[in-house]
C-alpha atoms as a PDB file:
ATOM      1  CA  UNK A   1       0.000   0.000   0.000  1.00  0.00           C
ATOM      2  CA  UNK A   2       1.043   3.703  -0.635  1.00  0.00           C
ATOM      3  CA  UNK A   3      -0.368   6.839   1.042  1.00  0.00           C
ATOM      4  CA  UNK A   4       0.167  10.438  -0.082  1.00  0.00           C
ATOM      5  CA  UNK A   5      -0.713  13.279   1.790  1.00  0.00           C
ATOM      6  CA  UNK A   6      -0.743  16.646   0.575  1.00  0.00           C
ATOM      7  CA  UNK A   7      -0.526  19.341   1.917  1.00  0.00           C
ATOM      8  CA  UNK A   8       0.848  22.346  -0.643  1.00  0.00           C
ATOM      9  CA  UNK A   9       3.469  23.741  -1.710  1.00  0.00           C
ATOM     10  CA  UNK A  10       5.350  26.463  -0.876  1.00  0.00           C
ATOM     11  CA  UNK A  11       6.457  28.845   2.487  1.00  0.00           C
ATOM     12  CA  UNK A  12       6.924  26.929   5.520  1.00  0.00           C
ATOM     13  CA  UNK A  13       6.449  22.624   5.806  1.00  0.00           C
ATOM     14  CA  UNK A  14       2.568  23.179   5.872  1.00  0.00           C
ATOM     15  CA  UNK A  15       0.809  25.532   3.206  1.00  0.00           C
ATOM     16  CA  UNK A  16      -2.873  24.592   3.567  1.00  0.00           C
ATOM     17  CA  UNK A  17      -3.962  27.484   1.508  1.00  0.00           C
ATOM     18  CA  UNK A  18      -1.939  26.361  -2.027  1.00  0.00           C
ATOM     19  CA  UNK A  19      -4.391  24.993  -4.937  1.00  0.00           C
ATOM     20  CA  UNK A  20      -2.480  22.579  -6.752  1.00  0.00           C
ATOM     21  CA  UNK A  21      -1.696  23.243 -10.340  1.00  0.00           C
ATOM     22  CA  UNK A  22      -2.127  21.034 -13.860  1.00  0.00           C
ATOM     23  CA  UNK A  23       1.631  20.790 -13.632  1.00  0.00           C
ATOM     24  CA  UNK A  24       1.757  20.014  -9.584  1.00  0.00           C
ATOM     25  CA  UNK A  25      -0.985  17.149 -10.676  1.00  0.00           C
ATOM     26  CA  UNK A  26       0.596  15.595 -13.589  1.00  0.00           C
ATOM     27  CA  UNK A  27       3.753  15.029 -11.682  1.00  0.00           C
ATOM     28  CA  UNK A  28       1.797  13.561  -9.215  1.00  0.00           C
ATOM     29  CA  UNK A  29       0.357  11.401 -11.172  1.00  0.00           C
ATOM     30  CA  UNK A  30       4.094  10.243 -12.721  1.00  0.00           C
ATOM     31  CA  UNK A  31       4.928   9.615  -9.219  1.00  0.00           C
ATOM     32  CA  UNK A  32       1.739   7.529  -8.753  1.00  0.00           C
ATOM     33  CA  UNK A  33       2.748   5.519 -11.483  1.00  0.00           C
ATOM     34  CA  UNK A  34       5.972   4.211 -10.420  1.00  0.00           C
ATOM     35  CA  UNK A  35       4.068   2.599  -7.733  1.00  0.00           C
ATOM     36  CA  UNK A  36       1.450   1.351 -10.242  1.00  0.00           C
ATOM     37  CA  UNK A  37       2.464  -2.358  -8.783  1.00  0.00           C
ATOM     38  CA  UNK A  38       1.897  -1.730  -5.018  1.00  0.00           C
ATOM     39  CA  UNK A  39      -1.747  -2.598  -5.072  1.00  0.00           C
ATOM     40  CA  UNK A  40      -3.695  -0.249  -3.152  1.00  0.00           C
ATOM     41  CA  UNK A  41      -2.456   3.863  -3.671  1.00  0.00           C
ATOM     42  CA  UNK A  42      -3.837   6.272  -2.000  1.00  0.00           C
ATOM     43  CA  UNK A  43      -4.041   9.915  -2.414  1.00  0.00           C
ATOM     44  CA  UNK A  44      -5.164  12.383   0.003  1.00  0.00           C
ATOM     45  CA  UNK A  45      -5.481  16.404  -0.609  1.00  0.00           C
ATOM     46  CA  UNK A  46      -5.222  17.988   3.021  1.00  0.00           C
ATOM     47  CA  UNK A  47      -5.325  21.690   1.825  1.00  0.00           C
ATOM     48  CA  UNK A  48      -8.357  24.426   1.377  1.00  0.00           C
ATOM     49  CA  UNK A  49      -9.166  23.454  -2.111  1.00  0.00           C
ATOM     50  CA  UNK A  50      -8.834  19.722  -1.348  1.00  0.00           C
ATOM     51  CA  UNK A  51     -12.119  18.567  -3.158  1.00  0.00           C
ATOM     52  CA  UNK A  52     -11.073  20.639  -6.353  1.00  0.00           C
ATOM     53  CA  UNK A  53      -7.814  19.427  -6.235  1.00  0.00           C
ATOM     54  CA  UNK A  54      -8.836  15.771  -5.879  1.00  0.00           C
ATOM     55  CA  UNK A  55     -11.527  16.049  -8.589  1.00  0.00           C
ATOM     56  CA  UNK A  56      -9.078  17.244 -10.967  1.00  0.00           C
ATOM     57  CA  UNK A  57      -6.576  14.795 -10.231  1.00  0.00           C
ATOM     58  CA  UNK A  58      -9.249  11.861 -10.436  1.00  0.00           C
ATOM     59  CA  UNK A  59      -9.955  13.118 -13.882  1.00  0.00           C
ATOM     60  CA  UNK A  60      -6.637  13.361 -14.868  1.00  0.00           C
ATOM     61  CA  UNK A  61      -6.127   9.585 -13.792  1.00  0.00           C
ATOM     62  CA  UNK A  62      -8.723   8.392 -15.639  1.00  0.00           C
ATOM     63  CA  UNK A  63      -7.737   9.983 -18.827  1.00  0.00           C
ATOM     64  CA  UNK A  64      -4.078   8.112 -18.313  1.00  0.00           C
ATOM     65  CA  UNK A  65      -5.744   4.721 -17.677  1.00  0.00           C
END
């Protein structure tokens, strides 16, 4: 099993305010990928725009598949 949680990017190790970007996204998703053989991933947006940014990226997934 893998387990990211996100939390932004940017000033200081916690940035709960940063919306996540195509780019940010599509090298998440290349990350995802390497793990494509662990079974279970999981993903998990922790910011302010978390259900945005997790409807975008399970969109973008499902256009890779």
């Amino acid at each position: 099993m893998v387990y990211f949680r996100l939390h932004g990017i940017g000033e200081g190790d916690v940035n709960y305010r940063y919306r996540f970007t195509d780019s940010d996204l599509k090298r998440l998703a290349d990350l995802v990928a390497l793990y494509s053989d662990a079974g279970e991933i999981y993903v998990m947006f922790n910011n302010m725009y978390m259900g945005e940014d997790a409807l975008r990226f399970k969109k973008m997934m499902m256009l890779t598949v």
